[in-house]
C-alpha atoms as a PDB file:
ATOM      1  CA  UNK A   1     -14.261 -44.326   1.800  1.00  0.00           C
ATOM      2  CA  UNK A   2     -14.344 -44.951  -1.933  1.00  0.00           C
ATOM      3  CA  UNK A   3     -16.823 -47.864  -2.024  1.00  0.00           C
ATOM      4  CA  UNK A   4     -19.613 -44.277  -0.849  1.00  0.00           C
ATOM      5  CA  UNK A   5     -18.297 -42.332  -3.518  1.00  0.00           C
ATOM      6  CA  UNK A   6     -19.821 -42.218  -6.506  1.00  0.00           C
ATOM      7  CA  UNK A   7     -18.269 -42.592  -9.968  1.00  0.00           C
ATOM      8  CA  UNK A   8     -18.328 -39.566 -12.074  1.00  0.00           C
ATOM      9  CA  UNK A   9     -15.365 -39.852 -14.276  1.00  0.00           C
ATOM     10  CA  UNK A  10     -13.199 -38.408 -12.316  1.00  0.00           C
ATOM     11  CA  UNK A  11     -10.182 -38.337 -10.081  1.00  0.00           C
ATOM     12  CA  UNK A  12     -11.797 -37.937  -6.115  1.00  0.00           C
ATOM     13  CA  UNK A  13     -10.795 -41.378  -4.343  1.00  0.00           C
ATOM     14  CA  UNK A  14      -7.066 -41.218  -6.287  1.00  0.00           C
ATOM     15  CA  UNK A  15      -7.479 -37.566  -5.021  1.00  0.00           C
ATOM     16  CA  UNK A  16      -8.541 -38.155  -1.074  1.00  0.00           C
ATOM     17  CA  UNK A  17      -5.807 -40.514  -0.945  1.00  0.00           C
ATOM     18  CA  UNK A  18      -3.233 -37.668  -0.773  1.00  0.00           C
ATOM     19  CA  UNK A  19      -5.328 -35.484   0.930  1.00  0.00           C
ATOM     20  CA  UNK A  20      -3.450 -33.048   3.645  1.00  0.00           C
ATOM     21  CA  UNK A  21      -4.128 -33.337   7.053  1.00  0.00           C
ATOM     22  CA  UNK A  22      -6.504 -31.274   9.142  1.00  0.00           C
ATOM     23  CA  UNK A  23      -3.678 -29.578  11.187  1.00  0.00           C
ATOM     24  CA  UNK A  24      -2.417 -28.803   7.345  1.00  0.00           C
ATOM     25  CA  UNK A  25      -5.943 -27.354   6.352  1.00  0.00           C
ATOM     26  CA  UNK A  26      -5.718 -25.412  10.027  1.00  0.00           C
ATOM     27  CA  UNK A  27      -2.327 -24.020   9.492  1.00  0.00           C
ATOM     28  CA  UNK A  28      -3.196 -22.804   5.549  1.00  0.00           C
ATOM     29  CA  UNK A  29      -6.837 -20.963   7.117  1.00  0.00           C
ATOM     30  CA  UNK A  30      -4.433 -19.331   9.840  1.00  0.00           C
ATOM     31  CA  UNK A  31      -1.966 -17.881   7.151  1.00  0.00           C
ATOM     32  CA  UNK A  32      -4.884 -16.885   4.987  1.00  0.00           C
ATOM     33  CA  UNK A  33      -6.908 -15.003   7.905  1.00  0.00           C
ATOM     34  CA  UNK A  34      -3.710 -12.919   8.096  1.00  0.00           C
ATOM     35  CA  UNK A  35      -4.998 -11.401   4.522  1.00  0.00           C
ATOM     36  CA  UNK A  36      -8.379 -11.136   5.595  1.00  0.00           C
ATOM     37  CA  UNK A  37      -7.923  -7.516   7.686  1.00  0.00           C
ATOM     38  CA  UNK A  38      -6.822  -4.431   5.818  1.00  0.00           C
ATOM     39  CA  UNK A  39      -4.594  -3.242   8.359  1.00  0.00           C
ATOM     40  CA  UNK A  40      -2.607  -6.309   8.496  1.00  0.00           C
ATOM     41  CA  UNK A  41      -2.485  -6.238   4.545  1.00  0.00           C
ATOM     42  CA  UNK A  42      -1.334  -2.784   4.917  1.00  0.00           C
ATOM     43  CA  UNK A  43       1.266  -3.713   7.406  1.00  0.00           C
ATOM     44  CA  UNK A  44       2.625  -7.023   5.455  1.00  0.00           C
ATOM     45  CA  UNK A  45       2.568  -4.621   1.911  1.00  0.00           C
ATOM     46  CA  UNK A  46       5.151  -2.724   3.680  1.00  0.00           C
ATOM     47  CA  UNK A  47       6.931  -5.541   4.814  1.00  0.00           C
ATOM     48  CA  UNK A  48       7.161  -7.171   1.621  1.00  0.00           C
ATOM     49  CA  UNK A  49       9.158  -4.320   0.734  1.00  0.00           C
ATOM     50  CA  UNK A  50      11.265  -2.816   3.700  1.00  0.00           C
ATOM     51  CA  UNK A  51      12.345  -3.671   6.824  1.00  0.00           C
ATOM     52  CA  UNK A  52      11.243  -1.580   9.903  1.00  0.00           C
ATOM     53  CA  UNK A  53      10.417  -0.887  13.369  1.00  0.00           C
ATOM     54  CA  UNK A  54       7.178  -0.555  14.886  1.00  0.00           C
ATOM     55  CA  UNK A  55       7.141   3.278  15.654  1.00  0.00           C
ATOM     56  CA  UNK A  56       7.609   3.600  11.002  1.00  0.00           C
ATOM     57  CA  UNK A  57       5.009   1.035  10.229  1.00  0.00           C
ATOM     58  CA  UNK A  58       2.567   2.808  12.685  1.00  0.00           C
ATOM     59  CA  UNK A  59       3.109   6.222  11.276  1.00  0.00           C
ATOM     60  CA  UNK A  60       2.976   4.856   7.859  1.00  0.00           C
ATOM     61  CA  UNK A  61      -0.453   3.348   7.947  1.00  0.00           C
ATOM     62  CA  UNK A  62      -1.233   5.789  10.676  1.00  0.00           C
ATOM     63  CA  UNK A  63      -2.207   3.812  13.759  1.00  0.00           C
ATOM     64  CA  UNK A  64      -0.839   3.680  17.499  1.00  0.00           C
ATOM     65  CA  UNK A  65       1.963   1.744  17.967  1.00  0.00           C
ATOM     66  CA  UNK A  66       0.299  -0.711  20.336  1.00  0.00           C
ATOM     67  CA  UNK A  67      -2.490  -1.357  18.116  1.00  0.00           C
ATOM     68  CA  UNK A  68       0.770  -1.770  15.121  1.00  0.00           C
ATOM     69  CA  UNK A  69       1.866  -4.357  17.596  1.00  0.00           C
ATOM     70  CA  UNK A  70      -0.870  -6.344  18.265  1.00  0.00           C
ATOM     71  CA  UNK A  71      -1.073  -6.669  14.412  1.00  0.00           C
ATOM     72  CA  UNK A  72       2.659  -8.109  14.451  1.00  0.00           C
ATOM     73  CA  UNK A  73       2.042 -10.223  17.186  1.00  0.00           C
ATOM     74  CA  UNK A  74      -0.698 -11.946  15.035  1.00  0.00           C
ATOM     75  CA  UNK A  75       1.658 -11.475  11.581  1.00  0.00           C
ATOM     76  CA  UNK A  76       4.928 -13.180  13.576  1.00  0.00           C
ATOM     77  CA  UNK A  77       2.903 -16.071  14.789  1.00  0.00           C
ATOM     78  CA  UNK A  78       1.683 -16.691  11.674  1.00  0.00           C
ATOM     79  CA  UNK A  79       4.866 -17.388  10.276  1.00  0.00           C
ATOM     80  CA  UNK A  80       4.914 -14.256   7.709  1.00  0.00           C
ATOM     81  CA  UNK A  81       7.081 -11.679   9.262  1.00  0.00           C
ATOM     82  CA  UNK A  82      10.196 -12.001  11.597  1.00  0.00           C
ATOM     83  CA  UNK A  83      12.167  -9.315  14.114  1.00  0.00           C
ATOM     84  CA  UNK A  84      15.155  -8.685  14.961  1.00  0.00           C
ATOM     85  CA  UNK A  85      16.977  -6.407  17.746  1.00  0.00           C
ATOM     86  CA  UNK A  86      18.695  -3.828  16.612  1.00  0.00           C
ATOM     87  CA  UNK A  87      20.044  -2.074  19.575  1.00  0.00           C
ATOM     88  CA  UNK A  88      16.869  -0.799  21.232  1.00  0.00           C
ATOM     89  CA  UNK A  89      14.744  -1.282  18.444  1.00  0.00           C
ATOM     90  CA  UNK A  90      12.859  -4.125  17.172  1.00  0.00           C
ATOM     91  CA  UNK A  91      13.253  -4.333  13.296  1.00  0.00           C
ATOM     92  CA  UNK A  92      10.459  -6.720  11.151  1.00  0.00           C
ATOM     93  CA  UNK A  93      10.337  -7.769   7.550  1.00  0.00           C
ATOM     94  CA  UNK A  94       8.566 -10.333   5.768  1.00  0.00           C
ATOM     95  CA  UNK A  95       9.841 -13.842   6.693  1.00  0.00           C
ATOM     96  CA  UNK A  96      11.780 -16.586   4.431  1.00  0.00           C
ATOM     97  CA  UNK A  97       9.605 -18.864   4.075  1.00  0.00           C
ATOM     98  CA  UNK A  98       7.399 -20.444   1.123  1.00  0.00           C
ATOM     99  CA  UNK A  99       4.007 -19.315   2.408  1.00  0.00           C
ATOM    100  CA  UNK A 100       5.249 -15.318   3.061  1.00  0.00           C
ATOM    101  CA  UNK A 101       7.154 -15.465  -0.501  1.00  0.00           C
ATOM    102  CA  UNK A 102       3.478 -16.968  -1.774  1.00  0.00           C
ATOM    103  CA  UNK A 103       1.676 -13.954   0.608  1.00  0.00           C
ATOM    104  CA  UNK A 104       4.540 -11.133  -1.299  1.00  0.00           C
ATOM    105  CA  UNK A 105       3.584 -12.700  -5.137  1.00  0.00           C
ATOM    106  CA  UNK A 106      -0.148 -12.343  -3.998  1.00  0.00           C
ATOM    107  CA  UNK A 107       0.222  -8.915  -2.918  1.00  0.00           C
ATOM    108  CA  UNK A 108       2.608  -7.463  -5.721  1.00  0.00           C
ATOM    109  CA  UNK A 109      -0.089  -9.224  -8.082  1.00  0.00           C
ATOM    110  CA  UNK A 110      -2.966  -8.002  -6.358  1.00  0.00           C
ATOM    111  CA  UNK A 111      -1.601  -4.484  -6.470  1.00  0.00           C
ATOM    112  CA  UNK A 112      -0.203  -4.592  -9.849  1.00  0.00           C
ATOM    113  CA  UNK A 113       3.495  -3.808  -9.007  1.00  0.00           C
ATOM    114  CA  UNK A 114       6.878  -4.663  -9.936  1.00  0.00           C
ATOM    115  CA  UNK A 115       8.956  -5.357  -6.103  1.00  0.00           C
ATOM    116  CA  UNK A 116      11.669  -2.995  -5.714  1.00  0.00           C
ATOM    117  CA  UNK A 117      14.231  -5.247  -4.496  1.00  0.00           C
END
């Protein structure tokens, strides 16, 4: 590849060579979509911040709880949020992992606030 590129002073073939994969690039576009839908931003604001069943997160950003789970569906898949059964309820919060801890930074930042916890 770097005998087509041309030389401009800088860094690109040194660069490509530690490129990430496409899978990588696939996985990083999924995570961002996530942020792309107000709802969901709603929804992972709150998570960021408490942990809580479906039937609180729908009556605080005022939706249906079906259409509250569709968006958690999408959020757990992702890899932001996790559940766990708490006798008959299913409690979510934002998950342990370096891309949701990136996702809570961007959001506190984007909102201006100082996290709670």
């Amino acid at each position: 590849m770097s005998e087509h590129l041309h030389n401009h002073g800088g860094n690109l073939a040194d660069l490509m060579a530690s490129i990430p994969s496409e899978q990588q690039f696939f996985m990083a576009a999924d995570v961002f979509s996530m942020l792309c839908d107000s709802t969901r931003l709603r929804i992972l604001w709150l998570l960021c911040h408490t942990e809580e069943c479906v039937s609180d997160i729908a009556a605080a950003v005022n939706m249906s709880s079906p259409a509250v789970s569709h968006h958690l569906r999408n959020l757990k898949q992702s890899g932001l949020i996790t559940s766990r059964r708490e006798g008959k309820e299913v409690l979510y919060t934002l998950a342990k992992t370096k891309e949701a801890t990136l996702v809570h930074h961007m959001i506190d930042d984007i909102f201006e606030i100082n996290c709670p916890r």
